[in-house]
C-alpha atoms as a PDB file:
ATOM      1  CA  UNK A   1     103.126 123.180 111.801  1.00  0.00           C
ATOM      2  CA  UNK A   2     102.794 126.633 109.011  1.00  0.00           C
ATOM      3  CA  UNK A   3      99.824 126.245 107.479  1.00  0.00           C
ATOM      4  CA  UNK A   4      99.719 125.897 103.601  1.00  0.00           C
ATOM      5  CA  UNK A   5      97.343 128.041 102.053  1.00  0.00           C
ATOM      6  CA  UNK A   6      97.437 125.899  98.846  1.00  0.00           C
ATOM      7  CA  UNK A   7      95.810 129.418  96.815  1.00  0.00           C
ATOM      8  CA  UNK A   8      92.435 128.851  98.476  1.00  0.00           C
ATOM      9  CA  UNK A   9      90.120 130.016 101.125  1.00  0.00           C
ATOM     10  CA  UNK A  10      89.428 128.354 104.093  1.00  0.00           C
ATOM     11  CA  UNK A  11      86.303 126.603 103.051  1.00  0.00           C
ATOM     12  CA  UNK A  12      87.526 125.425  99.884  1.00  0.00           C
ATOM     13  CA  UNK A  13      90.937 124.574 101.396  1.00  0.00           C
ATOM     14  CA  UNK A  14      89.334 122.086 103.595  1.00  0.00           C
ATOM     15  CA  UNK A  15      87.150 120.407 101.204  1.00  0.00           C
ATOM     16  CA  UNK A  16      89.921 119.602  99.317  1.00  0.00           C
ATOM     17  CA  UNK A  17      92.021 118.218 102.127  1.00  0.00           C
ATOM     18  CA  UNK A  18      89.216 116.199 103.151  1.00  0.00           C
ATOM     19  CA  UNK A  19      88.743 115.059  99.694  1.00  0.00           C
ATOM     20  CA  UNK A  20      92.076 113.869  99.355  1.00  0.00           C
ATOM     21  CA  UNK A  21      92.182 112.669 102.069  1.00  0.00           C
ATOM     22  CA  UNK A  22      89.082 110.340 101.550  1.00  0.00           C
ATOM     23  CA  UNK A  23      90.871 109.137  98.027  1.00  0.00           C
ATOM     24  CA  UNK A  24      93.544 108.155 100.319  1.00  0.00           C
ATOM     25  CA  UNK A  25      91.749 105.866 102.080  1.00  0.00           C
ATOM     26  CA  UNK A  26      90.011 104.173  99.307  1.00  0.00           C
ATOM     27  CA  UNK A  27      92.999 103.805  97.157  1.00  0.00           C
ATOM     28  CA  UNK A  28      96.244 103.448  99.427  1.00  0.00           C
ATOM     29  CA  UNK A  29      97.911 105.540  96.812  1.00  0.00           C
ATOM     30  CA  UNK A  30      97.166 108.942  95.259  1.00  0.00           C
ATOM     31  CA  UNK A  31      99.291 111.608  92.889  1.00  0.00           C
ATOM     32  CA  UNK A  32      98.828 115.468  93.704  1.00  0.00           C
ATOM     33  CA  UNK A  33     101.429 118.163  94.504  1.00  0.00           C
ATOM     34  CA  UNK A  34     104.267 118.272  96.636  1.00  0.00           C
ATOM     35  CA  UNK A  35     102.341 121.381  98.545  1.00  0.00           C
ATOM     36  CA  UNK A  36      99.223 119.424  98.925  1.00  0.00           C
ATOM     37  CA  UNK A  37     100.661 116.072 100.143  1.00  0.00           C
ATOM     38  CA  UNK A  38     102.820 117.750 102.439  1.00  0.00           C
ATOM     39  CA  UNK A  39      99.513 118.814 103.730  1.00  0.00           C
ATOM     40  CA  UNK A  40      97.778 115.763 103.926  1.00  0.00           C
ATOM     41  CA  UNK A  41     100.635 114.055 105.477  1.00  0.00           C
ATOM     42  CA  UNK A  42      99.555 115.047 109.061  1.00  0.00           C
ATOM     43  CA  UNK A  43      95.933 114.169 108.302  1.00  0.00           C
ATOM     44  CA  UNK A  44      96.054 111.258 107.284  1.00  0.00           C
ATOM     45  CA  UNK A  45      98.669 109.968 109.711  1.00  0.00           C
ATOM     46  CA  UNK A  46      95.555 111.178 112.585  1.00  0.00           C
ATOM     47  CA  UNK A  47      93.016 109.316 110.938  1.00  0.00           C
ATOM     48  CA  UNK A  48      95.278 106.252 111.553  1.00  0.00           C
ATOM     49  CA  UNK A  49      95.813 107.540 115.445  1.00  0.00           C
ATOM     50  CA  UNK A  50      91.714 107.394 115.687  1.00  0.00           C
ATOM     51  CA  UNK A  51      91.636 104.388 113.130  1.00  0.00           C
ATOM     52  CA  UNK A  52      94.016 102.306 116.399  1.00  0.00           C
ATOM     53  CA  UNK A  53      91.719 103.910 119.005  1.00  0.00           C
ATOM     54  CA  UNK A  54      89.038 102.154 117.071  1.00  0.00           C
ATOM     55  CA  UNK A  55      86.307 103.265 119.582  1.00  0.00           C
ATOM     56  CA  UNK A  56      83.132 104.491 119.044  1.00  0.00           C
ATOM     57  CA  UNK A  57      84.027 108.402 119.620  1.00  0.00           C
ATOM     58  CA  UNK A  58      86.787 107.865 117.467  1.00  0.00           C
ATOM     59  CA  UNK A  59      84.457 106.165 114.550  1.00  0.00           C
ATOM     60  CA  UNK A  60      82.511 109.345 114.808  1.00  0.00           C
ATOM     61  CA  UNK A  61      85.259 112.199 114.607  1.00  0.00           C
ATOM     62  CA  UNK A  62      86.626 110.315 111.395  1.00  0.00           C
ATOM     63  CA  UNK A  63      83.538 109.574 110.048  1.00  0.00           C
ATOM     64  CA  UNK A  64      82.835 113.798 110.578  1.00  0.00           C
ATOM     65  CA  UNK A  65      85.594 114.302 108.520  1.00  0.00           C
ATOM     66  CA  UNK A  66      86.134 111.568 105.861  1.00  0.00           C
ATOM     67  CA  UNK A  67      83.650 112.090 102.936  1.00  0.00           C
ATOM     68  CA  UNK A  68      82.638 108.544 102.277  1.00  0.00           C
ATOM     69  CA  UNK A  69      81.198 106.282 104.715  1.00  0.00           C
ATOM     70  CA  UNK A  70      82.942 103.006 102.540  1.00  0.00           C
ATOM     71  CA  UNK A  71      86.387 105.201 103.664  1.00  0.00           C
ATOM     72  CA  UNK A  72      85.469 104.930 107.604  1.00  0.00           C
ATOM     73  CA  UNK A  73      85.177 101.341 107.372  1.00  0.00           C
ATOM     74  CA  UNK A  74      88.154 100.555 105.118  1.00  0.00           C
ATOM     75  CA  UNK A  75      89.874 102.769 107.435  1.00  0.00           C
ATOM     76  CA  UNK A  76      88.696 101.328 110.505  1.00  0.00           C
ATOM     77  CA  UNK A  77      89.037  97.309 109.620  1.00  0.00           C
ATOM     78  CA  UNK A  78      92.003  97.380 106.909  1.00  0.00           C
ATOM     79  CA  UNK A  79      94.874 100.423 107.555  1.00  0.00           C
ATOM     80  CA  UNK A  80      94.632 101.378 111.409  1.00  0.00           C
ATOM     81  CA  UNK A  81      95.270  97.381 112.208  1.00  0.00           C
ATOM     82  CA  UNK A  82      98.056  97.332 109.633  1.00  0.00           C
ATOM     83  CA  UNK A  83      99.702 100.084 112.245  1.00  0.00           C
ATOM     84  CA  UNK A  84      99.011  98.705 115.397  1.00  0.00           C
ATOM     85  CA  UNK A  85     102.843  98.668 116.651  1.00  0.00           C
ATOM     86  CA  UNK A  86     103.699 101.396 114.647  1.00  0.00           C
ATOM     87  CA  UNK A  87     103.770 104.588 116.747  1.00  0.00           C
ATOM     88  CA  UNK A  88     103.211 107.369 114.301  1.00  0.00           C
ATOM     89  CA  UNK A  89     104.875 107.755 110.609  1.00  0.00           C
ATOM     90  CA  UNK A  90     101.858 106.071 108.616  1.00  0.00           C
ATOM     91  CA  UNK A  91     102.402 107.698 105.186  1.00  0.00           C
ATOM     92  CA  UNK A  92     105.259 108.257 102.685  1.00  0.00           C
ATOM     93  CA  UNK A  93     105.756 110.970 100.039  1.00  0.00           C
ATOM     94  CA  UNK A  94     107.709 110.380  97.052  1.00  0.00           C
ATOM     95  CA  UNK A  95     108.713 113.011  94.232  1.00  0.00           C
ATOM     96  CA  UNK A  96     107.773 111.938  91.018  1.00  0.00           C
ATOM     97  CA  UNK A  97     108.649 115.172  88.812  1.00  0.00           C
ATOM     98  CA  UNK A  98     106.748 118.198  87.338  1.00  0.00           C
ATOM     99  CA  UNK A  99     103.422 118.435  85.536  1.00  0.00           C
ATOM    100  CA  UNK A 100     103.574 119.057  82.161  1.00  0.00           C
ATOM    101  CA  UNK A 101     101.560 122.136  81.484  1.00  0.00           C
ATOM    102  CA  UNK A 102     102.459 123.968  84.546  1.00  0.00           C
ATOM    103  CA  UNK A 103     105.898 122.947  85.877  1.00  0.00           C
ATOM    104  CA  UNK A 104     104.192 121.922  89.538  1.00  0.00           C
ATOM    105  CA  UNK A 105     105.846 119.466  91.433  1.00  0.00           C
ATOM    106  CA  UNK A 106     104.129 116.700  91.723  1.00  0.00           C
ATOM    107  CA  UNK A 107     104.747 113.725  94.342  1.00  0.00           C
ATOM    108  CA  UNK A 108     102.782 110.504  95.442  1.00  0.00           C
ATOM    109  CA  UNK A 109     101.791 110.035  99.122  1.00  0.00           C
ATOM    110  CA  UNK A 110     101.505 106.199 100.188  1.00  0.00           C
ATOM    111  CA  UNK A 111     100.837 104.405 102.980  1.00  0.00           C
ATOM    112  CA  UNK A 112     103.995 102.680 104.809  1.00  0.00           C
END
């Protein structure tokens, strides 16, 4: 996988992936670009892999990087069960258009 810079350092990159992330979690649904979902695609989708491990270890390494401890446990007891015999594929990105004042292309990532 070619890592998208997204126009940020590394430090700021990463909050923001972590960030969105976290919003997908809580919400099941969120808006951004097509650059940044395409990046959060394979995050999310391993939060789901440790989500179905549903150890102790695994609570730990998501709760590291999720933002929001209300996240780990939605995660953990609503979306990784949903997936259970689902082997990988846990998200979906749909185009949606531009943004108005800049052109971008914006898209929606969604759970399956």
């Amino acid at each position: 996988m070619r890592l998208r810079k997204l126009g940020r350092r590394s430090g700021h990159r990463r909050a923001l992936l972590r960030n969105q992330v976290t919003s997908l979690v809580l919400h099941g649904r969120i808006e951004t670009t097509e650059a940044k979902a395409k990046s959060i695609k394979p995050l999310a989708d391993k939060m789901v892999t440790l989500g179905k491990r549903g150890d102790l270890a695994a609570r730990r390494q998501a709760a590291a990087f999720l933002l929001d401890p209300a996240a780990v446990k939605k995660l953990f007891d609503e979306v990784a069960p949903r997936y259970a015999d689902r082997n990988g594929g846990y998200t979906r990105i749909i185009k949606t258009g531009v943004r108005r004042g800049d052109a971008a292309p914006l898209a929606i990532i969604e759970w399956v």
